[in-house]
Protein backbone atom coordinates (compact mmCIF):
# COMPACT_ATOMS: atom_id res chain seq x y z
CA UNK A 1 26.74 10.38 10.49
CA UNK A 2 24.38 9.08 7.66
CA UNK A 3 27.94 7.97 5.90
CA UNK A 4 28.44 5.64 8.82
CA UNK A 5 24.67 4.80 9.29
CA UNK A 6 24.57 3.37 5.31
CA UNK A 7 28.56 1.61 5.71
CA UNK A 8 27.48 -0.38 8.32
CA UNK A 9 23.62 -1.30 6.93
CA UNK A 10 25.64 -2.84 4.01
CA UNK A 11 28.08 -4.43 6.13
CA UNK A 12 25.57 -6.01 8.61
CA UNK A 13 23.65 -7.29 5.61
CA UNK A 14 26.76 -8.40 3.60
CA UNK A 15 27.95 -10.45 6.43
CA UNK A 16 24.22 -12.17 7.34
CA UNK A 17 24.05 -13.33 2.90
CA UNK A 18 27.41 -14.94 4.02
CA UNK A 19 25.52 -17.09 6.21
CA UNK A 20 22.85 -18.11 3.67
CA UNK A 21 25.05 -18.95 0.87
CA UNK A 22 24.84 -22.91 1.74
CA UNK A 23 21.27 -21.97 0.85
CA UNK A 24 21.52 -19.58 -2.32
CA UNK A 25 18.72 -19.21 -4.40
CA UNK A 26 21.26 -18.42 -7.38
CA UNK A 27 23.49 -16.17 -9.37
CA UNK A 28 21.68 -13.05 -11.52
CA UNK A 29 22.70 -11.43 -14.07
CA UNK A 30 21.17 -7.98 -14.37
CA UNK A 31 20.84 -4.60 -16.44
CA UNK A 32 18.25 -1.70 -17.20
CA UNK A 33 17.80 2.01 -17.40
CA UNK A 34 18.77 4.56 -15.04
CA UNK A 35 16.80 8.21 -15.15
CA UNK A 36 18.93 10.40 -13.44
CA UNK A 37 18.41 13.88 -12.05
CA UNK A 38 21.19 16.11 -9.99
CA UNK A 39 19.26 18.56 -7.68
CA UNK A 40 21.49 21.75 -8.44
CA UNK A 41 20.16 24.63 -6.47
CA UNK A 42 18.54 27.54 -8.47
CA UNK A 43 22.40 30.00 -8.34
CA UNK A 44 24.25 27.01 -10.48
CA UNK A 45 21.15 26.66 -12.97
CA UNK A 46 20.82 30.94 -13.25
CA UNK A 47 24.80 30.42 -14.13
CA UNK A 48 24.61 27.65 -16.41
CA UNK A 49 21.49 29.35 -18.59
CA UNK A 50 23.24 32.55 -18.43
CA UNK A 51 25.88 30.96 -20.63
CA UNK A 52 23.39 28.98 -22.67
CA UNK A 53 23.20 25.62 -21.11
CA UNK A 54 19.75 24.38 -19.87
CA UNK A 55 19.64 21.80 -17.12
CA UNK A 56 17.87 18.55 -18.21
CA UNK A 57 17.71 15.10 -16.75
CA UNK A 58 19.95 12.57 -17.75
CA UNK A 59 18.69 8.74 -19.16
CA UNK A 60 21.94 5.86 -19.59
CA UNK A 61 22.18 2.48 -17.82
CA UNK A 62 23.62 0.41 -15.49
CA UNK A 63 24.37 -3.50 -15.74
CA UNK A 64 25.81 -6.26 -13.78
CA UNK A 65 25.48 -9.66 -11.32
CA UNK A 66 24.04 -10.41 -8.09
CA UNK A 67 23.60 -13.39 -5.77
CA UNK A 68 20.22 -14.32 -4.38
CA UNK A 69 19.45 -16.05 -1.07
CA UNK A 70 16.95 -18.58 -0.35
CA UNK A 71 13.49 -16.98 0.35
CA UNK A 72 13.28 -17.01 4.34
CA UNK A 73 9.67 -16.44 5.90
CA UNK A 74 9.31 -13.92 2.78
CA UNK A 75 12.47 -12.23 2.74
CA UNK A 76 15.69 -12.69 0.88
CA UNK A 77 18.90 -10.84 0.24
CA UNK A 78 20.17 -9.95 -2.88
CA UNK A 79 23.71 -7.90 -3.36
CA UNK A 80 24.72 -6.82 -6.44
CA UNK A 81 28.06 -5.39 -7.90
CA UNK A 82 27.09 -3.04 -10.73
CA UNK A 83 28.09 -0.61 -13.43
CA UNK A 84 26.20 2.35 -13.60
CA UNK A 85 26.05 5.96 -15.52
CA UNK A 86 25.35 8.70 -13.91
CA UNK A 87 25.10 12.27 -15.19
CA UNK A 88 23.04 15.48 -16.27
CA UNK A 89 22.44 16.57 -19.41
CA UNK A 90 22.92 20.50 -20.25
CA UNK A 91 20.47 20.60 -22.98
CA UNK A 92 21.71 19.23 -26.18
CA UNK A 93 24.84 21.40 -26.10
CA UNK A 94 26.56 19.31 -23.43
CA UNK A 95 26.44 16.48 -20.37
CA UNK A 96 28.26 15.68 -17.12
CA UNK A 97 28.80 12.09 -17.60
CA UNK A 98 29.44 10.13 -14.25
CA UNK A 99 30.56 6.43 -14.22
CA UNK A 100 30.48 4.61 -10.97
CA UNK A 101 31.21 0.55 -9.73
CA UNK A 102 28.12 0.15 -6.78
CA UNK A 103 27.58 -2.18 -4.23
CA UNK A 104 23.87 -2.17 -3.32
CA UNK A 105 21.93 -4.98 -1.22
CA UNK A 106 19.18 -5.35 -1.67
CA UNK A 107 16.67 -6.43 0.88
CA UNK A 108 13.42 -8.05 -0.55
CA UNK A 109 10.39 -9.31 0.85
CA UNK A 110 7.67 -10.92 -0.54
CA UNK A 111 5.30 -13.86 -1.11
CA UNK A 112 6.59 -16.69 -2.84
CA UNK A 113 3.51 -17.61 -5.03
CA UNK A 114 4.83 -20.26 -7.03
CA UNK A 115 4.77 -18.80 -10.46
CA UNK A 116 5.16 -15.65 -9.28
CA UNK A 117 6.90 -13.19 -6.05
CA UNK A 118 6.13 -10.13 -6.34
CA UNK A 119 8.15 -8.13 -3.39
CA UNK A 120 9.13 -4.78 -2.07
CA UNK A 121 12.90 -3.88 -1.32
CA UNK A 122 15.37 -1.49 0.58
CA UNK A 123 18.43 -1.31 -1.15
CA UNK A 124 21.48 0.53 0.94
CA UNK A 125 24.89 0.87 -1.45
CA UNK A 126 28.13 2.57 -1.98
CA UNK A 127 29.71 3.32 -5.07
CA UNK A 128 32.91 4.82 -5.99
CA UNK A 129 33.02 7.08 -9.11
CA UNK A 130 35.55 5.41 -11.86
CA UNK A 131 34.96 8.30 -14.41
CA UNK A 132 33.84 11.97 -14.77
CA UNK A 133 33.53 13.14 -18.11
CA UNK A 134 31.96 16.22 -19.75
CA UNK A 135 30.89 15.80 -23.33
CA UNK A 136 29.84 18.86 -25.60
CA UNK A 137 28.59 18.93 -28.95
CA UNK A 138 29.34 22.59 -30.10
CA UNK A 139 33.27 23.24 -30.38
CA UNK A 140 32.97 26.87 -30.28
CA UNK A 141 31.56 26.46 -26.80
CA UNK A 142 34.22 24.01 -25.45
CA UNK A 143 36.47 26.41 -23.84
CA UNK A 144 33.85 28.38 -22.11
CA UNK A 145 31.77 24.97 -21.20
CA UNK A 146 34.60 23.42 -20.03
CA UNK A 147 35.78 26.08 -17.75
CA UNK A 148 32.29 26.12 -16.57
CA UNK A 149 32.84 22.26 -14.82
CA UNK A 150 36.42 22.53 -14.25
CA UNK A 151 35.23 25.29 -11.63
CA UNK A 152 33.35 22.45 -9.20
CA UNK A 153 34.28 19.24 -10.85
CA UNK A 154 37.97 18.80 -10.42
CA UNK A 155 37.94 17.61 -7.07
CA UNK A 156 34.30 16.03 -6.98
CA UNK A 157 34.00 13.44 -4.59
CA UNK A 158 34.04 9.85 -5.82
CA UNK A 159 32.47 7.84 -3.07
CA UNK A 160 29.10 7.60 -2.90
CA UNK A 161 26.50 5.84 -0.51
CA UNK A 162 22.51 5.75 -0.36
CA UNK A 163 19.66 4.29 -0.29
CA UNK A 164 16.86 2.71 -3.19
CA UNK A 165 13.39 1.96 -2.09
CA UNK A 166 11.42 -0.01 -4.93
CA UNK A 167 9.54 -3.01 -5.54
CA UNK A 168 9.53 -5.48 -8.61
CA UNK A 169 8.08 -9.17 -9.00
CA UNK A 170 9.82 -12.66 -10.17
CA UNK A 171 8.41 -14.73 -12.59
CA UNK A 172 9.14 -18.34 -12.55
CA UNK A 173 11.67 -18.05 -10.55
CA UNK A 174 14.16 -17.16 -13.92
CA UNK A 175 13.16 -13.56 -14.39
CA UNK A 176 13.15 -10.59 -12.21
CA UNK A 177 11.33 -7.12 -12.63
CA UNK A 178 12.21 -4.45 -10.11
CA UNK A 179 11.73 -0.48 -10.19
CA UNK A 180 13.30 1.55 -7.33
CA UNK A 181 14.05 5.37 -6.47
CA UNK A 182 17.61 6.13 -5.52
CA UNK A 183 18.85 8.75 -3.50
CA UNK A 184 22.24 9.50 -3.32
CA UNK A 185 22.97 10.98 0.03
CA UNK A 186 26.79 12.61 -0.42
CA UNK A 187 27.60 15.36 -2.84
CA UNK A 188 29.24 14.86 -6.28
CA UNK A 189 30.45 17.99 -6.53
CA UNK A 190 32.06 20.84 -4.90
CA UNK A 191 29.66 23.24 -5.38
CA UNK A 192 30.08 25.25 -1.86
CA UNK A 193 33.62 26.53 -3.35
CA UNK A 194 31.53 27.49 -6.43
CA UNK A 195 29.09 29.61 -5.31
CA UNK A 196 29.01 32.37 -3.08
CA UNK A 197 27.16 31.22 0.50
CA UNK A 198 26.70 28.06 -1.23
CA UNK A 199 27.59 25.81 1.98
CA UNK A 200 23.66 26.75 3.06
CA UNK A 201 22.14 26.70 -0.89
CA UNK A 202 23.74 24.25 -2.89
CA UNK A 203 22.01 20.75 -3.07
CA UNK A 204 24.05 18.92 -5.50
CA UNK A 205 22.72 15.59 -4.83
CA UNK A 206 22.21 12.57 -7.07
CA UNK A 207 18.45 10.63 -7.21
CA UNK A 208 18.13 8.49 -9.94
CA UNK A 209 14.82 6.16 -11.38
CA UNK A 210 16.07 2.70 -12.16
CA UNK A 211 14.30 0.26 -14.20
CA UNK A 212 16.12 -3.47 -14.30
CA UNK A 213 15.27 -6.72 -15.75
CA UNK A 214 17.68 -9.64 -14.22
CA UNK A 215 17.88 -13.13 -15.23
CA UNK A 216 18.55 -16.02 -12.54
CA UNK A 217 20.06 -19.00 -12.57
């Protein structure tokens, strides 16, 4: 249901910037940091200590464009196609790297005060996971580590949908600022065939801290 609620936000929205682009604002070019944490449930972090491996959160980046509309009464709309890492870091022996292509858009509103907007934003996306990757940097533990994320990752889903809320503020019209929380509302791994009665414990979601500085033109 929330799968369906998300697809069609992004398609309502998608089609209104269609109607605006007569009226576009301009293209951006965007990147920044992404702080990423995926809430395992207490079973799958006992299991991964009890081998050695100490759950951590996980700091890469993401980059790519987006197309601004024309500020309307204080809102405009802004989607974006972006690359962006994902993961978790296992203390420093290993890390679940995740590499997705996302379609957020963003909604914005603000007051347009000449030198400066600053604005708030809802930002409902889907992504679809081009990579899944687990790195280690202790070759005696590769075997067992790797067996470890075979066990849930082989068939982890690749589509992904959710929602950023955030705010950020643009500076002479040229340069934008934004900071946003981003929950990922499907699963990224199979963690229910995992664990035992793990269909009512695991959590094995995605929310991720992104930072971004984009430059318009």
């Amino acid at each position: 249901m929330m799968k369906k609620i998300i697809l069609s936000l992004v398609a309502v929205i998608m089609l209104s910037a269609t109607s605006f682009t007569s009226q576009a604002q301009g293209l951006l070019f965007k990147g920044g940091l992404n702080y990423t944490n995926l809430d395992f449930n207490q079973s799958f972090k006992d299991i991964a200590q009890s081998i050695g491996l100490s759950v951590s959160n996980y700091s890469s980046f993401h980059i790519g464009v987006g197309y601004q509309t024309e500020n309307t009464a204080g809102f405009t709309l802004q989607p974006e196609l972006l690359y962006s890492k994902k993961g978790q870091k296992f203390g420093e022996q290993a890390s679940w790297n995740l590499d997705y292509l996302e379609l957020p858009v963003n909604v914005q509103w603000g007051p347009d005060l000449v030198i400066c907007r600053p604005f708030v934003q809802l930002s409902p996306f889907v992504g679809y996971s081009i990579r899944s990757r687990v790195s280690t940097s202790n070759e005696t533990l590769d075997r067992q580590i790797t067996s470890f994320f075979e066990s849930f990752t082989m068939d982890a889903n690749r589509f992904e949908f959710g929602l950023g809320v955030g705010g950020g503020i643009e500076l002479v019209r040229k340069f934008q600022i934004t900071a946003q929380y981003v929950w990922n509302f499907g699963n990224v791994a199979n963690l229910q065939d995992y664990l035992d009665s793990a269909r009512n414990i695991s959590k094995d979601t995605c929310g991720a801290l992104q930072i971004s500085l984009g430059l318009m033109f």
